[in-house]
Protein backbone atom coordinates (compact mmCIF):
# COMPACT_ATOMS: atom_id res chain seq x y z
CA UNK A 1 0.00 0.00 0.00
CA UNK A 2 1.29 3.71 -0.80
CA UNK A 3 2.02 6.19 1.54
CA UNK A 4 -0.47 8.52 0.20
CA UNK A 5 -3.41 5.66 0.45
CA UNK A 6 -2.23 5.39 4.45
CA UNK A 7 -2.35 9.15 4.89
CA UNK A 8 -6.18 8.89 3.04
CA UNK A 9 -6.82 5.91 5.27
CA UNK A 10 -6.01 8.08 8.48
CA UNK A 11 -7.56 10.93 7.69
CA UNK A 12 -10.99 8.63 6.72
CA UNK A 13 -10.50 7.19 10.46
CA UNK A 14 -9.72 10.51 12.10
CA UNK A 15 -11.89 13.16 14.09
CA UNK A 16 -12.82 15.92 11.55
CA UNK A 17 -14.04 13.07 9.03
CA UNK A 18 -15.66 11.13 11.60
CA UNK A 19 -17.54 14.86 12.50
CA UNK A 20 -18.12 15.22 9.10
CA UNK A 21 -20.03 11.92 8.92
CA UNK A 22 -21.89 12.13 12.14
CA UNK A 23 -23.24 15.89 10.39
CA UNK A 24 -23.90 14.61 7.69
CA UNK A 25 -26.26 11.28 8.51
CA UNK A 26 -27.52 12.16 11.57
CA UNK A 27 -25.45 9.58 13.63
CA UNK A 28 -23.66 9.95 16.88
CA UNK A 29 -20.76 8.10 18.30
CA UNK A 30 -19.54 6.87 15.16
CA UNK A 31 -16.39 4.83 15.31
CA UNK A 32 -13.82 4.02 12.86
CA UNK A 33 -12.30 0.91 12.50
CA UNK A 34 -9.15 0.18 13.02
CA UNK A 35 -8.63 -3.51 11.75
CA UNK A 36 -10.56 -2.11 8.36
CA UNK A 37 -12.41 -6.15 8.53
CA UNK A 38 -13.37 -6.48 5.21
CA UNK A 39 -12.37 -3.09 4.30
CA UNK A 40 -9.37 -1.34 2.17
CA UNK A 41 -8.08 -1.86 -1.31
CA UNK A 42 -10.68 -3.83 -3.34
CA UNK A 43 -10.32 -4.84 -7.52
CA UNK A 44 -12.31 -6.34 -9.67
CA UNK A 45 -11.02 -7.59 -13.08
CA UNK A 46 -13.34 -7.93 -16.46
CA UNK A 47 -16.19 -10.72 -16.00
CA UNK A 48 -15.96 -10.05 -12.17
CA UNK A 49 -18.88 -8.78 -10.38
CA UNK A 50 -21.06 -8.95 -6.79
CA UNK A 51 -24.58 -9.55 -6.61
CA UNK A 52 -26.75 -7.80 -4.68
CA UNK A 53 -26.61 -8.27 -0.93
CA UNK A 54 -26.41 -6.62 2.40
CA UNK A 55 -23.32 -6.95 4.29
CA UNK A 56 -22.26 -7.86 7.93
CA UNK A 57 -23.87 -6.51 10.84
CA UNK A 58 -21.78 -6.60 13.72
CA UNK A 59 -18.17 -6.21 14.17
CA UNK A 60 -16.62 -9.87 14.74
CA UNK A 61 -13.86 -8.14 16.97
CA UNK A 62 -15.53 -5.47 18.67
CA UNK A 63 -18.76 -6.03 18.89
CA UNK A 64 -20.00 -3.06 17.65
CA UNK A 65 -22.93 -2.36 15.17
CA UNK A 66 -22.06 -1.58 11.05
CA UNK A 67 -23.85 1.39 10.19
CA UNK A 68 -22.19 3.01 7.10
CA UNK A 69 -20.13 1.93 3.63
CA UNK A 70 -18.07 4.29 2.04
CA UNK A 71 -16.99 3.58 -1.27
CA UNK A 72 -14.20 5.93 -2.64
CA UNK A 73 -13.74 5.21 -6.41
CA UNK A 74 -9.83 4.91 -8.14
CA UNK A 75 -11.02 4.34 -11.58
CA UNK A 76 -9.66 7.34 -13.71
CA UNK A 77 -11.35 7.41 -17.87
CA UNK A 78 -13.98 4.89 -17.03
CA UNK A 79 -15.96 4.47 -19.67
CA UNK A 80 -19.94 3.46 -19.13
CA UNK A 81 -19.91 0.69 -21.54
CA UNK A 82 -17.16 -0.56 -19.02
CA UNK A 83 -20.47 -1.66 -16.20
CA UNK A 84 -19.66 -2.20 -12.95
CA UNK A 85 -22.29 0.63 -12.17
CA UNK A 86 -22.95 0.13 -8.26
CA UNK A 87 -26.52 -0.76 -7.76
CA UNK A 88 -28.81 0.65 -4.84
CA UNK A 89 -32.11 -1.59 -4.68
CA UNK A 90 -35.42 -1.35 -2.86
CA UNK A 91 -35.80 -2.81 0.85
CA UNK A 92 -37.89 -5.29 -1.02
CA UNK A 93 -35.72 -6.37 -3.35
CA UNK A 94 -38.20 -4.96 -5.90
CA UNK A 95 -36.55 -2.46 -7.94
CA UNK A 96 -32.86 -0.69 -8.32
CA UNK A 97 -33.11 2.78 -6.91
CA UNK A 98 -30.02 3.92 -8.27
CA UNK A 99 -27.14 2.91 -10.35
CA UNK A 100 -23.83 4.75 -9.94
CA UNK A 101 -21.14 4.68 -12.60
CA UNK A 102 -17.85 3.98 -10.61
CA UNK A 103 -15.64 7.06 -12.07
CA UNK A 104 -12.40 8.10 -10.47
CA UNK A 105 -12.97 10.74 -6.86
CA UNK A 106 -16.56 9.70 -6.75
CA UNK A 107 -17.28 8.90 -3.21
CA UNK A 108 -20.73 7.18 -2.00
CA UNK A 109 -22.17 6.95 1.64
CA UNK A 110 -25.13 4.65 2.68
CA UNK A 111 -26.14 3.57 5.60
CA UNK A 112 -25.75 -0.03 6.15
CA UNK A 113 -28.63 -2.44 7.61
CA UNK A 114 -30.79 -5.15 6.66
CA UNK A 115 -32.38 -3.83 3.80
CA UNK A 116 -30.11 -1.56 2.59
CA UNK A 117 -29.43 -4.18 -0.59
CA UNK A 118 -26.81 -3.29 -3.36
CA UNK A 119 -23.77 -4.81 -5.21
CA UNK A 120 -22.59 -4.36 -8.63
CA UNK A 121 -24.03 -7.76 -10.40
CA UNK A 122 -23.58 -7.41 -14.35
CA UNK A 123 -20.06 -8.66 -15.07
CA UNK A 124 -17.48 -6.02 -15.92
CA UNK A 125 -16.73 -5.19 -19.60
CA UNK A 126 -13.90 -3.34 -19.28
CA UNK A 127 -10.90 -4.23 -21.26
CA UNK A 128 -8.85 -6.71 -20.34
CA UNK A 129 -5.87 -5.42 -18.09
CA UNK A 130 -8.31 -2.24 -16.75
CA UNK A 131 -9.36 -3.29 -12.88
CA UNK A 132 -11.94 -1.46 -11.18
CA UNK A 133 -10.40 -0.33 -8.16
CA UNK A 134 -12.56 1.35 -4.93
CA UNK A 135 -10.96 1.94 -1.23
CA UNK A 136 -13.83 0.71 1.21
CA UNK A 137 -14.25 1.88 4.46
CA UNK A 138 -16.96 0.90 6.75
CA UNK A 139 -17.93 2.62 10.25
CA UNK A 140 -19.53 1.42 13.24
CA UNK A 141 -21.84 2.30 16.37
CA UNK A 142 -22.41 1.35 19.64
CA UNK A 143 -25.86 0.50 19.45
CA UNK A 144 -28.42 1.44 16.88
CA UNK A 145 -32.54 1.99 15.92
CA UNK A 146 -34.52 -0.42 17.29
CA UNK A 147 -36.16 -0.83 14.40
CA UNK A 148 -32.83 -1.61 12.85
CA UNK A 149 -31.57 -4.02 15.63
CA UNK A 150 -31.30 -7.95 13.99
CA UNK A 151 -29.32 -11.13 15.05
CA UNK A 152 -25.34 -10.71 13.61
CA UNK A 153 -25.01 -12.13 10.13
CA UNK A 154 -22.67 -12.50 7.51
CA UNK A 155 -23.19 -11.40 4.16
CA UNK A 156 -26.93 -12.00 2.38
CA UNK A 157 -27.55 -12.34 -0.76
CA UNK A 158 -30.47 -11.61 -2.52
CA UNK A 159 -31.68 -12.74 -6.14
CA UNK A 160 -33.34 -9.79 -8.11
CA UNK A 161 -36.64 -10.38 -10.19
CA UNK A 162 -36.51 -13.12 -12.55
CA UNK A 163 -32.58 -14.09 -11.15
CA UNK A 164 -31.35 -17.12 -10.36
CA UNK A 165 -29.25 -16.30 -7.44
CA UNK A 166 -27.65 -19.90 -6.90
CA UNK A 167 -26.93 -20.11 -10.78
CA UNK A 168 -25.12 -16.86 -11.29
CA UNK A 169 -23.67 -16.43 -8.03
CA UNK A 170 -19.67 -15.93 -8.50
CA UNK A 171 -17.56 -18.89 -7.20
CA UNK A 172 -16.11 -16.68 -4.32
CA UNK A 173 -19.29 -16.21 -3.43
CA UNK A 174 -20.52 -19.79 -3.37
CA UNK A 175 -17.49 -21.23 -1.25
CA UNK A 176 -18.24 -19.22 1.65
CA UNK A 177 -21.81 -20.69 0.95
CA UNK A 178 -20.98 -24.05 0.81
CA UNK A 179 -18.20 -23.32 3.88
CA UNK A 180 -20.48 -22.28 6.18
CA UNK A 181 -22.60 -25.33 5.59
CA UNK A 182 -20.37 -27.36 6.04
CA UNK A 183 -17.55 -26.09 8.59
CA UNK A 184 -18.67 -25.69 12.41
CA UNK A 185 -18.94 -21.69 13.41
CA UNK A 186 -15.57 -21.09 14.69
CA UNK A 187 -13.91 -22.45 12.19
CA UNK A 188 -16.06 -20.52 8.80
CA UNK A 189 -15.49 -17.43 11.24
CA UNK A 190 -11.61 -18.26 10.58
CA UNK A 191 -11.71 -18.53 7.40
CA UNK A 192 -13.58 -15.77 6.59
CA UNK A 193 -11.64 -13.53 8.67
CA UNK A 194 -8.51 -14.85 6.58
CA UNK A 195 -10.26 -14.20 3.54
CA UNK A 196 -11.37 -10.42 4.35
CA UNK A 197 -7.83 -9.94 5.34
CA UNK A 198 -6.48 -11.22 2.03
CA UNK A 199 -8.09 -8.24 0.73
CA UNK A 200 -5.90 -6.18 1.74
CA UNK A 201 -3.16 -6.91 -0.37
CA UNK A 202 -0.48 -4.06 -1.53
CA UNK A 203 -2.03 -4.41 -5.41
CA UNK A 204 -5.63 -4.31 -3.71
CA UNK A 205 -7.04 -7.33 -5.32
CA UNK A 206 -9.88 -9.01 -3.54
């Protein structure tokens, strides 16, 4: 990782962003985190993709609630017959909201809960050798809503109309499926906190 992603990464995680955010959505105590879990460098090369889903609730570590994604996008002259447009769907899975062409400095903030589905799921058709890059980072709270409070989960995956989610879904995605069927809890838990980690890479691919 650069020096100058670092120096973005601590000033992301430091007090006058972290004031800025609270302004801006209405949230208090927000709290950075530190270990960035499933956060930091992320690529995707042509064919890749994510289907719609909503991610992890709680904080395996600290045990604090998720409660906003930031997306910060790297991908300078992307072109829109590239895709990888991120998607912002309906609490019903019903219909996409939004779709948000991933160009380089564009930064998006949503607030992350159980129905706050998105993903980016038509595979990229950018040439080969372009990536599409993003720096994720993803705060927390002590508490949140009650109308928001849920049992932790791991990342959910939802089909959208007329998709077959267990036919389309990327292989990535379908290990950890089949993993957590099959390994006991402490062990998926493990390996998934090995796999967010290997994220994180100095080229950023996830």
């Amino acid at each position: 990782m650069q020096e100058i992603t670092r120096l973005l990464l601590y000033q992301m995680n430091g007090a006058t962003f972290v004031n800025f955010l609270e302004k801006l959505t209405g949230i208090e105590g927000i709290i950075p985190d530190p270990h960035l879990v499933g956060g930091g460098l992320h690529q995707i090369e042509r064919g890749g993709y994510l289907k719609i889903h909503v991610d992890f609730n709680k904080h395996g570590k600290l045990n604090l609630d998720r409660r906003l994604n930031l997306l910060l996008y790297l991908n300078k002259n992307w072109q829109e017959e590239y895709g990888g447009n991120l998607e912002l769907w309906d609490r019903d899975m019903i219909k996409c909201q939004k779709k948000i062409l991933p160009i380089f400095n564009r930064c998006v903030i949503f607030s992350t809960t159980d129905f706050s589905y998105h993903g980016h799921p038509e595979p990229l058709t950018c040439p080969e050798g372009r990536t599409r890059k993003s720096l994720a980072l993803y705060y927390y709270s002590n508490g949140r809503p009650p109308e928001e409070v849920s049992n932790g989960h791991s990342t959910v995956f939802r089909a959208r109309p007329d998709e077959d989610l267990t036919e389309k879904i990327s292989s990535t995605e379908k290990t950890k499926i089949i993993l957590k069927k099959l390994l006991p809890p402490i062990v998926f838990d493990l390996k998934n906190s090995l796999s967010q980690n290997d994220r994180k890479t100095p080229n950023g691919k996830s």
